[in-house]
Protein backbone atom coordinates (compact mmCIF):
# COMPACT_ATOMS: atom_id res chain seq x y z
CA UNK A 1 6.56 3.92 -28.01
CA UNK A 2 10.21 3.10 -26.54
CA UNK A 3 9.64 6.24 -24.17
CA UNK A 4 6.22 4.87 -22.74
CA UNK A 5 7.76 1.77 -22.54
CA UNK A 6 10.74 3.05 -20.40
CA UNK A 7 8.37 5.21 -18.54
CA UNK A 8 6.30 2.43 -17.87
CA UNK A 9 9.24 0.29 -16.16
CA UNK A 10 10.23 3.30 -14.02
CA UNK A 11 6.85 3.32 -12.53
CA UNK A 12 6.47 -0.11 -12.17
CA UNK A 13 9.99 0.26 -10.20
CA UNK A 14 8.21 2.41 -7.76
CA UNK A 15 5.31 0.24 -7.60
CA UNK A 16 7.09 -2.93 -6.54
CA UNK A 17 9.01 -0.73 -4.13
CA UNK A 18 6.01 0.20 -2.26
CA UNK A 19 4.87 -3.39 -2.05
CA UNK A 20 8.24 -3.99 -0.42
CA UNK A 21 6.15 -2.90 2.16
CA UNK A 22 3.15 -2.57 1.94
CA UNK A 23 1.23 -5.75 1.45
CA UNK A 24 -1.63 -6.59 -0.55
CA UNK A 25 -2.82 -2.93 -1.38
CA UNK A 26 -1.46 -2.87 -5.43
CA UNK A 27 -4.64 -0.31 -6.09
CA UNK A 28 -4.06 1.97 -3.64
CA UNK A 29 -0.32 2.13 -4.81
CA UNK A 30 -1.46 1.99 -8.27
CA UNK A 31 -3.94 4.89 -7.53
CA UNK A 32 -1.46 7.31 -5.13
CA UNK A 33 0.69 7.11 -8.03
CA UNK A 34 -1.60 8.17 -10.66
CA UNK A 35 -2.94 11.01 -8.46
CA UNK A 36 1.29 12.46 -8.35
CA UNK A 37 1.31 11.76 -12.16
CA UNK A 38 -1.96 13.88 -12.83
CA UNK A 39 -0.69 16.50 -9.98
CA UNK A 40 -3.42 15.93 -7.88
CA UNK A 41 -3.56 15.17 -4.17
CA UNK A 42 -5.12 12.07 -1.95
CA UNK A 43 -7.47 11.34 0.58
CA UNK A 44 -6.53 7.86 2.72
CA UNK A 45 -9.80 7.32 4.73
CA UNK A 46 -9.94 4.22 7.04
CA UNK A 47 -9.24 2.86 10.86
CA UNK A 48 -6.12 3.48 12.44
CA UNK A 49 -3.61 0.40 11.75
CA UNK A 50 -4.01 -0.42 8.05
CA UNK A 51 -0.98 1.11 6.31
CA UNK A 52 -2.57 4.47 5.72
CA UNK A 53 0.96 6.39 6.90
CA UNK A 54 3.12 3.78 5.54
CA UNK A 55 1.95 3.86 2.28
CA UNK A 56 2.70 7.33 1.82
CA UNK A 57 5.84 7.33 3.42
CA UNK A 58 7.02 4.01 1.05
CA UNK A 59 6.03 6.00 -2.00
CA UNK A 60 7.76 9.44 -0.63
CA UNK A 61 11.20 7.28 -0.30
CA UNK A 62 10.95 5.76 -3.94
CA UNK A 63 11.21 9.08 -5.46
CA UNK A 64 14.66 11.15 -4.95
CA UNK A 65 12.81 14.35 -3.57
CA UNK A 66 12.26 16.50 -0.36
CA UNK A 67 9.45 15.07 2.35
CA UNK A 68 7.65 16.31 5.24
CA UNK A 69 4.97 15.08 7.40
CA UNK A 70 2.56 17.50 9.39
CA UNK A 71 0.92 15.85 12.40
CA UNK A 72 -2.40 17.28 12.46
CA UNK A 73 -3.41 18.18 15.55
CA UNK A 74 -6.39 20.80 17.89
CA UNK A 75 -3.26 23.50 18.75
CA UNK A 76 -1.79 23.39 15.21
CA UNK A 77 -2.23 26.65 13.78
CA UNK A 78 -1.86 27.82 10.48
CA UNK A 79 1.60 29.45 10.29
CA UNK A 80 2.56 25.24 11.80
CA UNK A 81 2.03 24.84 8.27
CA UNK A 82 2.50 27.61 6.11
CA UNK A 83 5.79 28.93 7.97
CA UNK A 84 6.36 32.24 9.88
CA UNK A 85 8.61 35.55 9.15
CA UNK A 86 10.86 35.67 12.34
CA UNK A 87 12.53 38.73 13.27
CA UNK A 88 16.40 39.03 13.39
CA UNK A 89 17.49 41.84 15.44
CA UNK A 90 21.48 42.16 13.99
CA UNK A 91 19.70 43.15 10.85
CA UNK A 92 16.35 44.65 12.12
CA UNK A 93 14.02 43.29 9.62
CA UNK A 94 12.13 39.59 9.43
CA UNK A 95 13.33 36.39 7.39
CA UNK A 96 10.84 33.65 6.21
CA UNK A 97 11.56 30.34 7.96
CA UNK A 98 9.67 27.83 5.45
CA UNK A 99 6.92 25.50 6.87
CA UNK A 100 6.49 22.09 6.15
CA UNK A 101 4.16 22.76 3.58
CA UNK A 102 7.86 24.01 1.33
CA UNK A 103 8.15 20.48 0.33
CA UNK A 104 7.43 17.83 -2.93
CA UNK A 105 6.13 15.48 -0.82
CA UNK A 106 3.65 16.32 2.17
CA UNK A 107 1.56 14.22 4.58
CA UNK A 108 -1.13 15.71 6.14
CA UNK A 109 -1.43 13.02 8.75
CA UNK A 110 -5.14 13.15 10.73
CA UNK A 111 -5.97 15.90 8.76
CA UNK A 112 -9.44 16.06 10.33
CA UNK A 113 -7.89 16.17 13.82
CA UNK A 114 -7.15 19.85 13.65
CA UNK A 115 -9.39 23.24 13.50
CA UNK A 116 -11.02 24.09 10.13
CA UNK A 117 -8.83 27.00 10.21
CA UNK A 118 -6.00 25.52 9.35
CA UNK A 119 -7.29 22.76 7.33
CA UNK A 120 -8.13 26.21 4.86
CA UNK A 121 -4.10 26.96 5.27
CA UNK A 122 -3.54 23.49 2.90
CA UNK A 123 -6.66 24.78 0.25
CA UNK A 124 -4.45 27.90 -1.46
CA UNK A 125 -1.50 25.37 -1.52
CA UNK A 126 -3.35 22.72 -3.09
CA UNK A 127 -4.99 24.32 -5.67
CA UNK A 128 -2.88 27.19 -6.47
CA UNK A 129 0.67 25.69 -5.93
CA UNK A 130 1.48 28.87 -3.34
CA UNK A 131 1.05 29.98 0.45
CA UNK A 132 0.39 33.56 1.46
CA UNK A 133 2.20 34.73 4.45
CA UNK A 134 2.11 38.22 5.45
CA UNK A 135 1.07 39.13 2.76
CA UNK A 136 3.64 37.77 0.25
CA UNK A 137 2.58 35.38 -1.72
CA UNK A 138 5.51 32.40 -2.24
CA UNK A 139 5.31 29.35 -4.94
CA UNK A 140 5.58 25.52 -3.87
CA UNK A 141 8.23 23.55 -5.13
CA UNK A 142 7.52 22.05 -7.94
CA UNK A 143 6.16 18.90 -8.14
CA UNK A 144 3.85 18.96 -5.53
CA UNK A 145 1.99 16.10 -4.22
CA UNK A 146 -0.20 16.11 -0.98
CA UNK A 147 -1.46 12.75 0.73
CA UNK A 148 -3.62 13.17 3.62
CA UNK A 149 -4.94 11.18 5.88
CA UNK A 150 -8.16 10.70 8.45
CA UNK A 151 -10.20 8.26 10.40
CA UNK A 152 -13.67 8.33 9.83
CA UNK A 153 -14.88 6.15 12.78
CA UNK A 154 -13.53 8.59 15.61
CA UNK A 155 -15.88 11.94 15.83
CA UNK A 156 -14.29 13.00 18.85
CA UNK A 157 -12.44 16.08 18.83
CA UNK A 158 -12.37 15.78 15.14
CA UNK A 159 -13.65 18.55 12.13
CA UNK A 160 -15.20 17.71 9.08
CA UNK A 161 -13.15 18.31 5.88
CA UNK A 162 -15.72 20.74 4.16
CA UNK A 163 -16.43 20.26 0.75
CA UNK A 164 -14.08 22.59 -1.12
CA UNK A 165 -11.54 21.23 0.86
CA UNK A 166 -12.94 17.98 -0.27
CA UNK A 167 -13.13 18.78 -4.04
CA UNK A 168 -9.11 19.40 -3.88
CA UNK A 169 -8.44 15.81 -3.22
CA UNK A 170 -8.45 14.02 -7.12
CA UNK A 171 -9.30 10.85 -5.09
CA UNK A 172 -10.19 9.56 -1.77
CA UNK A 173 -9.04 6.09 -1.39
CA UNK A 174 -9.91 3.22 1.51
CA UNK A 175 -6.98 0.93 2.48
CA UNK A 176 -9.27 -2.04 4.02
CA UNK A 177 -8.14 -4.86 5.79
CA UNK A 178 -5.71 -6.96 4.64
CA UNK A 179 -6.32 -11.16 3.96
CA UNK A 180 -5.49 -13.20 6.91
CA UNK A 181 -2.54 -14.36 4.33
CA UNK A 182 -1.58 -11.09 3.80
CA UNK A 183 -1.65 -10.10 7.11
CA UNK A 184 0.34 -13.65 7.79
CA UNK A 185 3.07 -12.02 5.41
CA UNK A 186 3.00 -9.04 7.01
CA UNK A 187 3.91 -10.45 10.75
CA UNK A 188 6.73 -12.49 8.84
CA UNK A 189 8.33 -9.37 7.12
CA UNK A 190 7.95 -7.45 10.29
CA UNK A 191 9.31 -10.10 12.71
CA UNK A 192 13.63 -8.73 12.85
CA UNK A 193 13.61 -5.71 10.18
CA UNK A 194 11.69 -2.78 9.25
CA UNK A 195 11.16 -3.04 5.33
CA UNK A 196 10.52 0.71 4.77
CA UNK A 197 14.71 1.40 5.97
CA UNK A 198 15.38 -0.90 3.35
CA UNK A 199 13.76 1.48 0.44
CA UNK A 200 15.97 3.32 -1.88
CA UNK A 201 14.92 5.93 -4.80
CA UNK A 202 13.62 4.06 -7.97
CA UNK A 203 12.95 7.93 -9.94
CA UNK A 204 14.56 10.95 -9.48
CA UNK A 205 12.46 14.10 -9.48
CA UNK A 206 13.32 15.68 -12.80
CA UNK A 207 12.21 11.99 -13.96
CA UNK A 208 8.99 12.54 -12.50
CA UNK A 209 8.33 15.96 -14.05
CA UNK A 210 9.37 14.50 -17.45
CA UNK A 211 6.42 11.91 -17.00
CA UNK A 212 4.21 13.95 -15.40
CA UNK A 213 4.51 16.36 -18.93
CA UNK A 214 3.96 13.32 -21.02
CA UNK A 215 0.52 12.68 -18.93
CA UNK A 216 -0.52 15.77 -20.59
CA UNK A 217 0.22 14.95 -23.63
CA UNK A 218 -1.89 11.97 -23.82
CA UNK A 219 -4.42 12.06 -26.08
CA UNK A 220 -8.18 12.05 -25.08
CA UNK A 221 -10.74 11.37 -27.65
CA UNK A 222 -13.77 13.46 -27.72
CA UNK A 223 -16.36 10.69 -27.13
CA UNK A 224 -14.51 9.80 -24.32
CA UNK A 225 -15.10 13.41 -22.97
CA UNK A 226 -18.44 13.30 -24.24
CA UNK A 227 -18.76 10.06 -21.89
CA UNK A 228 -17.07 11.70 -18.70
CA UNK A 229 -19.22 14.76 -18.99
CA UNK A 230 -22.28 12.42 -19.11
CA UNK A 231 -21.80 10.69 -16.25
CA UNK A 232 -21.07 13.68 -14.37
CA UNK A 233 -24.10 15.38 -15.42
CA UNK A 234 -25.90 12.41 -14.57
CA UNK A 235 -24.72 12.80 -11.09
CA UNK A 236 -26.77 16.34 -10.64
CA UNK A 237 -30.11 14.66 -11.94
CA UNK A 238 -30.18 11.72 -9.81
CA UNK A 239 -32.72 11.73 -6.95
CA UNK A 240 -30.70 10.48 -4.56
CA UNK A 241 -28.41 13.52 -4.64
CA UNK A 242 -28.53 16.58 -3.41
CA UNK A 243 -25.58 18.24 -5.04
CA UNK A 244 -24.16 16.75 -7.94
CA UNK A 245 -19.81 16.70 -8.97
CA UNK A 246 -18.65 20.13 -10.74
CA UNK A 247 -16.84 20.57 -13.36
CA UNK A 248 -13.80 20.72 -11.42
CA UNK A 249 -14.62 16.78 -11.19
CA UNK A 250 -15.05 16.18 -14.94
CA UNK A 251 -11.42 17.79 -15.37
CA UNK A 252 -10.27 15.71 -12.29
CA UNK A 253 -11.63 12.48 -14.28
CA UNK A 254 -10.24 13.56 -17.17
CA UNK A 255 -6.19 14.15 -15.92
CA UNK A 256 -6.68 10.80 -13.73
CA UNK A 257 -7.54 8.99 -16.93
CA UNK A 258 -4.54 10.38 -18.53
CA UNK A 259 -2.38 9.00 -15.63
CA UNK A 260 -3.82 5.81 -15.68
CA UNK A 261 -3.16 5.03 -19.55
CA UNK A 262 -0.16 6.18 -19.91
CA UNK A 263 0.93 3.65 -16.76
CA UNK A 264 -0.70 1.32 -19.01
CA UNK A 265 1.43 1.97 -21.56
CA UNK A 266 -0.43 3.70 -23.30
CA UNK A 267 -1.08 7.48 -24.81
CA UNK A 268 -4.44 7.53 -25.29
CA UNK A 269 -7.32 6.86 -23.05
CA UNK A 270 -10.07 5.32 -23.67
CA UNK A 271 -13.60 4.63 -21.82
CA UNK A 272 -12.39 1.80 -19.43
CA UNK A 273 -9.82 4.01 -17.64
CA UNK A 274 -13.45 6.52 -16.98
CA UNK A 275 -15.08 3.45 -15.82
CA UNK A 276 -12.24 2.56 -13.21
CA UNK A 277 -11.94 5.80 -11.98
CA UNK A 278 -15.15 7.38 -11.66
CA UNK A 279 -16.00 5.82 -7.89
CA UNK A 280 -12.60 7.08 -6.50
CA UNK A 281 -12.39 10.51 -8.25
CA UNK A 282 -16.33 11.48 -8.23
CA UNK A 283 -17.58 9.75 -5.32
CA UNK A 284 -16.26 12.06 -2.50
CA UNK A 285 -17.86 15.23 -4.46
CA UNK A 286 -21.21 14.32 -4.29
CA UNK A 287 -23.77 15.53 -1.06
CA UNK A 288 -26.68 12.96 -1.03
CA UNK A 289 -29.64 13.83 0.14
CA UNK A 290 -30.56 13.42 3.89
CA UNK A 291 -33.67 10.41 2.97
CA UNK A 292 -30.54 8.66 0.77
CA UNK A 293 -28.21 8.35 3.53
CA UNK A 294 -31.32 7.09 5.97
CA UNK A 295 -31.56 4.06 3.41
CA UNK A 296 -28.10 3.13 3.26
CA UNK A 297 -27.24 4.89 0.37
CA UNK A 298 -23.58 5.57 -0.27
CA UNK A 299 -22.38 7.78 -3.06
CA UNK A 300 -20.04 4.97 -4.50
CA UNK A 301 -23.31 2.57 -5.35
CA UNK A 302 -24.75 5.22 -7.52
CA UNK A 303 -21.48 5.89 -9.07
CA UNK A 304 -22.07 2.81 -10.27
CA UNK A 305 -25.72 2.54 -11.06
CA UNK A 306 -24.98 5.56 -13.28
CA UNK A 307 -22.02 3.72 -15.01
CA UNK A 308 -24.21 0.82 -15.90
CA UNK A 309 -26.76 3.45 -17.68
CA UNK A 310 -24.56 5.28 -19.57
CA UNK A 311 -23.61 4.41 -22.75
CA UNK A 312 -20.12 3.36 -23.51
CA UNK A 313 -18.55 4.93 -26.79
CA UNK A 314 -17.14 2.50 -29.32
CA UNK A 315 -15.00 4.08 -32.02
CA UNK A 316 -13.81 2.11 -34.85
């Protein structure tokens, strides 16, 4: 219990560094840093302006480890990201020169921004933990935590994420707007400094791989399971969708509930963790049918509908 306890503190460390500065957005933080915990990747989807690349780069600089940040872009091609073999001529053969993508930390900045060609280069990294150049395949460092970000209102000269590229994202998250005291705060904080020059490491990286082991270990209850599987079956049955999560998504909802207790404090999970993470780790792999979207429909509301018919487990 002393361990969680300690582990607990060093993550609230990070936390409070982030809302050095970033204001107002403690579940977003909260959430990026349950996705690195579980070893998944994010999704930051909202208008330019909000905090999207600050909040990555805030959590990147509380944690002692290597960072990179890929602009996306039309021209980018794959080996932008991936890295190239150049050839030296003194000793007549090629030598790897790493991309960006040879990092802990990546942000995939306006990932929708560039061709759907190399938005495939990040899907072998993301899921596998290695890139493939010239035909040698080479591992990532280890940990290795994606955050990408896109702008949903602007269609123009932009590419759809397709839906496996989707599924690799554990969440996708919306930053939102921030209170007009918030945004007050903000204006006051940003008036003679820059509070993200100010951040130094909370967590060193063999810290984080320590914790990130522990999430494993956390114990998961097979009603709870039981009651993750359910709701994601439910998801293939409803009317209003066309193609229900996978079971990569009940595994997704299962290592994000880890995460989330053991920030809690705790090792075990138990059905209110499912029930806070279900919109932000199932939402994004549904397809709803064509009629659903003409009526408004979004995938989050029947997320939710299906929540409130489930049944919860109660173990004495």
């Amino acid at each position: 219990m002393e361990q969680l306890q300690e582990m607990q503190s060093k993550l609230e460390l990070v936390l409070s560094n982030i809302e050095r500065v970033v204001i107002g957005k403690r579940e977003v933080a909260t959430l990026s840093l349950v996705a690195l915990l579980a070893e998944g990747h994010v999704l930051l989807e909202d208008v330019p302006g909000v905090g999207k690349t600050m909040m990555v780069k805030a959590l990147a600089k509380s944690i002692h480890t290597d960072f990179k940040r890929i602009q996306f872009t039309p021209d980018l091609l794959p080996s932008d990201v991936t890295g190239v073999s150049i050839y030296n001529p003194k000793e007549m053969e090629f030598h790897y020169r790493p991309g960006p993508i040879m990092s802990h930390l990546v942000l995939a900045d306006e990932i929708n921004r560039t061709s759907p060609k190399t938005q495939s280069a990040l899907l072998e990294a993301m899921e596998e933990g290695n890139v493939t150049t010239d035909g040698i395949t080479r591992s990532l460092p280890k940990p290795f935590f994606v955050m990408a970000t896109q702008n949903p209102i602007e269609f123009d000269g932009t590419y759809n994420l397709p839906e496996a590229q989707l599924d690799r994202f554990l969440f996708r998250l919306h930053m939102g707007y921030p209170t007009m005291g918030e945004e007050v705060e903000i204006l006051n904080r940003l008036a003679n400094r820059e509070p993200i020059e100010e951040l130094s490491p909370v967590i060193d990286i063999n810290e984080l791989q320590i914790i990130q082991q522990k999430v494993k270990e956390v114990y998961v209850d097979d009603t709870v399971k039981r009651y993750i599987v359910e709701i994601v079956d439910r998801t293939r049955k409803d009317n209003h969708v066309y193609l229900g999560v996978s079971p990569r998504g009940s595994v997704a909802l299962m290592k994000a509930a880890q995460a989330y207790s053991l920030l809690q404090g705790r090792d075990y999970c138990i059905p209110d963790d499912v029930q806070y993470l279900a919109q932000p780790v199932l939402a994004h792999r549904m397809t709803l049918r064509p009629e659903a979207k003409y009526e408004g429909k979004k995938a989050e509301d029947i997320i939710k509908n299906i929540l409130a018919k489930v049944y919860v487990p109660i173990k004495r």
